[in-house]
Protein backbone atom coordinates (compact mmCIF):
# COMPACT_ATOMS: atom_id res chain seq x y z
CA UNK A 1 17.89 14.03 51.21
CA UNK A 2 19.94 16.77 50.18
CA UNK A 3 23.68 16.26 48.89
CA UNK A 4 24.36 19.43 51.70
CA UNK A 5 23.71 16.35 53.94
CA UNK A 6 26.34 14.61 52.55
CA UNK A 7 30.33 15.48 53.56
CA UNK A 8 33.44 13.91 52.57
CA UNK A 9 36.01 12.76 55.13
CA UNK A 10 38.30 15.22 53.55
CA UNK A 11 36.04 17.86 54.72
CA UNK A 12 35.89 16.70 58.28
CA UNK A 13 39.61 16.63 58.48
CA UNK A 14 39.82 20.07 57.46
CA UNK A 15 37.65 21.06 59.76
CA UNK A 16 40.39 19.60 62.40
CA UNK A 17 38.29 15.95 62.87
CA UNK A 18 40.54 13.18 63.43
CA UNK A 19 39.74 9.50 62.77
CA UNK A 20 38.86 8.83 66.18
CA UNK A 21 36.50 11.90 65.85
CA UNK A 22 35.21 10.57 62.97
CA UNK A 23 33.90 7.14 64.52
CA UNK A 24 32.56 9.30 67.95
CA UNK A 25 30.67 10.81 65.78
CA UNK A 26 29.45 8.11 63.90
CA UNK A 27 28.42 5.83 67.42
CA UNK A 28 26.92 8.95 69.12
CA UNK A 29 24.49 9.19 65.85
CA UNK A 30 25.58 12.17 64.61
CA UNK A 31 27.39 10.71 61.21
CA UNK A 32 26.25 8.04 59.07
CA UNK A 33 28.68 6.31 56.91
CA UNK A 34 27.57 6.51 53.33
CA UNK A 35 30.20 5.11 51.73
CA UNK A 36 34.19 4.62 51.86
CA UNK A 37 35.09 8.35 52.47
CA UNK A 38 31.55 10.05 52.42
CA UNK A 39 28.90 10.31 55.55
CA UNK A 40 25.71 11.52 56.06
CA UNK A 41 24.98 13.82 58.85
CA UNK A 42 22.30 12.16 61.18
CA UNK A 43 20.96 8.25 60.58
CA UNK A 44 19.75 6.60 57.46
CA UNK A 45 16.69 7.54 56.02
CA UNK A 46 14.40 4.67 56.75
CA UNK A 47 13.21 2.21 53.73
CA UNK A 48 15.60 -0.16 51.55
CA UNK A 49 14.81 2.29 48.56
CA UNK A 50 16.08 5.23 50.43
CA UNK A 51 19.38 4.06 51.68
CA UNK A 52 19.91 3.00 47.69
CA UNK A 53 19.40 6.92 46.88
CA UNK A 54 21.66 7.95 50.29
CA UNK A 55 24.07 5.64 48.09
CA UNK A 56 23.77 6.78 44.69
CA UNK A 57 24.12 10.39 45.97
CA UNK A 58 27.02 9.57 47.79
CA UNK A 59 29.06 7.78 44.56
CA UNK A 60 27.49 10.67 42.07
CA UNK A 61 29.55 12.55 44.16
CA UNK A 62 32.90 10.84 43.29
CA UNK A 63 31.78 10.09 39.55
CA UNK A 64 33.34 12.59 36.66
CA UNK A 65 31.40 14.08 33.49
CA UNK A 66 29.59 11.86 31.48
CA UNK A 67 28.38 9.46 34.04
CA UNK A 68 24.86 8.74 34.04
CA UNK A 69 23.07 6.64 36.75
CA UNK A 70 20.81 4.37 35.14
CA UNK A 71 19.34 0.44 35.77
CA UNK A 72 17.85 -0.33 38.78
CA UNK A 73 19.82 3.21 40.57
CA UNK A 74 17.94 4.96 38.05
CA UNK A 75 14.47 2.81 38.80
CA UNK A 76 15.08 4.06 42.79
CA UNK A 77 15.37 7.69 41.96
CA UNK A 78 12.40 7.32 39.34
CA UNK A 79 10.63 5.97 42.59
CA UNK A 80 9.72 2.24 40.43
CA UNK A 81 8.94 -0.46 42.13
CA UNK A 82 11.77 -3.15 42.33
CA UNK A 83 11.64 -6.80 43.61
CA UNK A 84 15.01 -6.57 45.39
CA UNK A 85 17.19 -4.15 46.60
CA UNK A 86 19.90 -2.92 44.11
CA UNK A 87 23.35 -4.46 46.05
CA UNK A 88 25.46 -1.72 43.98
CA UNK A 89 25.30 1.33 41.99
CA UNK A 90 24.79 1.42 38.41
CA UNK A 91 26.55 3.61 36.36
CA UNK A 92 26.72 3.93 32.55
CA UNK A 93 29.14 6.00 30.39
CA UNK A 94 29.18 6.45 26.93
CA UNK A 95 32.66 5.84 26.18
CA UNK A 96 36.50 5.71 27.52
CA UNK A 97 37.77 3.64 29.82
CA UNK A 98 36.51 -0.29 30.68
CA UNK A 99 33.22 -1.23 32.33
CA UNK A 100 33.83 -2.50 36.36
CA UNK A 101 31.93 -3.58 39.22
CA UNK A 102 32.89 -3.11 42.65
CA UNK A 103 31.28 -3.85 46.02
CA UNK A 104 30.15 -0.28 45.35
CA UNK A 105 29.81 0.74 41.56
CA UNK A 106 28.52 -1.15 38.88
CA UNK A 107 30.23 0.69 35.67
CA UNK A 108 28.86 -0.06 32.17
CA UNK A 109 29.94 1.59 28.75
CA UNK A 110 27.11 1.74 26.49
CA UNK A 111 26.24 4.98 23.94
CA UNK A 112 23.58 7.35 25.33
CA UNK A 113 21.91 10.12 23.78
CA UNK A 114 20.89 13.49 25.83
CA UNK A 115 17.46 12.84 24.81
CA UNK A 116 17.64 9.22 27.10
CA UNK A 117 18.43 11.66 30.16
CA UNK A 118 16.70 13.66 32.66
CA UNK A 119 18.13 15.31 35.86
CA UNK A 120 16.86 14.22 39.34
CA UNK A 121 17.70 16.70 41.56
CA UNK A 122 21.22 17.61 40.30
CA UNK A 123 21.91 13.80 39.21
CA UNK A 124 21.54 12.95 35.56
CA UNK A 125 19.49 9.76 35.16
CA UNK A 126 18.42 7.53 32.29
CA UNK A 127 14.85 8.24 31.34
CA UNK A 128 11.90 6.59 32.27
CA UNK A 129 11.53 4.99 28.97
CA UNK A 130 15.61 3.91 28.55
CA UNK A 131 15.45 2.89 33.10
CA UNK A 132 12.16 0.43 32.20
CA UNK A 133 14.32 -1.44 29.08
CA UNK A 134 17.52 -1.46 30.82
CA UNK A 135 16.22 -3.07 33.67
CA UNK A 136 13.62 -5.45 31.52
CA UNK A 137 17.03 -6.17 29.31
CA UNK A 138 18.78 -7.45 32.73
CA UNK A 139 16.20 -8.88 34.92
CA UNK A 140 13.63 -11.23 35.32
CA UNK A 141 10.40 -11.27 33.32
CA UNK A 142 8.76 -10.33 36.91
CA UNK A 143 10.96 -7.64 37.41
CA UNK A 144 10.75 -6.02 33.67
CA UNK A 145 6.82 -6.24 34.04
CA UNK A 146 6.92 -4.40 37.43
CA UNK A 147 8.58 -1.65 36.13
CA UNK A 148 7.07 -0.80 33.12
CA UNK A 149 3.47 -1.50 34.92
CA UNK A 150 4.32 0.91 37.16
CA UNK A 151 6.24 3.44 34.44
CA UNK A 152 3.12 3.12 32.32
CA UNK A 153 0.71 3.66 35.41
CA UNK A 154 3.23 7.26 36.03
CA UNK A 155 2.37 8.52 32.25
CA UNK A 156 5.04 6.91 30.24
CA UNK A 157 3.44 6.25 26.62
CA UNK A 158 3.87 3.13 25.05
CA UNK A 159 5.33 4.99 21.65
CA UNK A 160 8.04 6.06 23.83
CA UNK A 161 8.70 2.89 25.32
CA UNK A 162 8.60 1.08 22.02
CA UNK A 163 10.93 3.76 20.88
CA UNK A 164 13.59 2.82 23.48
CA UNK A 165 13.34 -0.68 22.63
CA UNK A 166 14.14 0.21 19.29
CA UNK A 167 17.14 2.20 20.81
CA UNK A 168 18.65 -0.78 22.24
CA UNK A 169 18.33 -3.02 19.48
CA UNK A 170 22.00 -4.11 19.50
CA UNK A 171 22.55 -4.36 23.38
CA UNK A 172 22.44 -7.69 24.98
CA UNK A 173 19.00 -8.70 26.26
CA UNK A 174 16.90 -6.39 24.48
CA UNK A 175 14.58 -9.64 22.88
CA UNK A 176 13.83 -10.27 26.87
CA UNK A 177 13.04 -6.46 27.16
């Protein structure tokens, strides 16, 4: 999916759509609504895993500099395997502001270096290496093996997962990860 797929409801208005317009659209299958205030032109992509990217396309969208998707949203757009669906977005930022959650977003604070990013199409992710420890810091035991498994089995070398470990020593779950 591309974000040209993707259009705000500010955009429709301008283009003269009205509300009513809006939800035509929406039953005759033309618009798919993303999120509050973004749509997707055409139906969901099929597949739980896909309708998390639609998602985390939509909210990178509304998110300001130095937002970086990352946790299980960054294990979707790395394409690892997860045991569940993420319910929300998650977010991290390296400073400013308060950490939230929302039906939506899931906001942490938490320093991160450039080196611990890579883009994904024009979204800036966590790594591999910082997506498999942040998820093996949060989840189950099941759910940290399944990722790094399947990080490992896409080329990830163990010095550079070690490394991240030792990244996160001070953040809260890293003896699980």
């Amino acid at each position: 999916m591309t974000d040209a797929a993707l259009t705000h409801h500010r955009s429709l208005s301008a283009q003269g759509l009205t509300r009513a317009d809006v939800r035509a659209l929406e039953r005759a299958g033309e618009l798919t609504r993303i999120r509050r205030g973004v749509y997707q032109r055409g139906p969901f992509e099929a597949g739980d895993g896909a309708r998390h990217r639609q998602l985390v396309r939509a909210t990178w969208l509304e998110l300001g500099d130095g937002a970086t998707v990352s946790h299980a949203s960054a294990a979707v757009l790395h394409e690892l395997p997860l045991l569940g669906t993420p319910a929300r977005v998650c977010v991290t930022r390296p400073e400013g502001g308060h950490g939230r959650a929302d039906s939506v977003l899931h906001l942490r604070l938490c320093p991160i270096d450039a080196a611990e990013t890579v883009l994904i199409g024009d979204v800036l992710v966590t790594s591999l290496a910082r997506t498999v420890v942040d998820v093996a810091r949060e989840s189950s035991l099941d759910q940290g093996v399944v990722v790094a498994d399947a990080a490992l089995r896409l080329g990830l070398h163990p010095a550079e997962l070690a490394d991240a470990v030792t990244r996160a020593k001070r953040r809260p779950g890293v003896t699980r990860a």
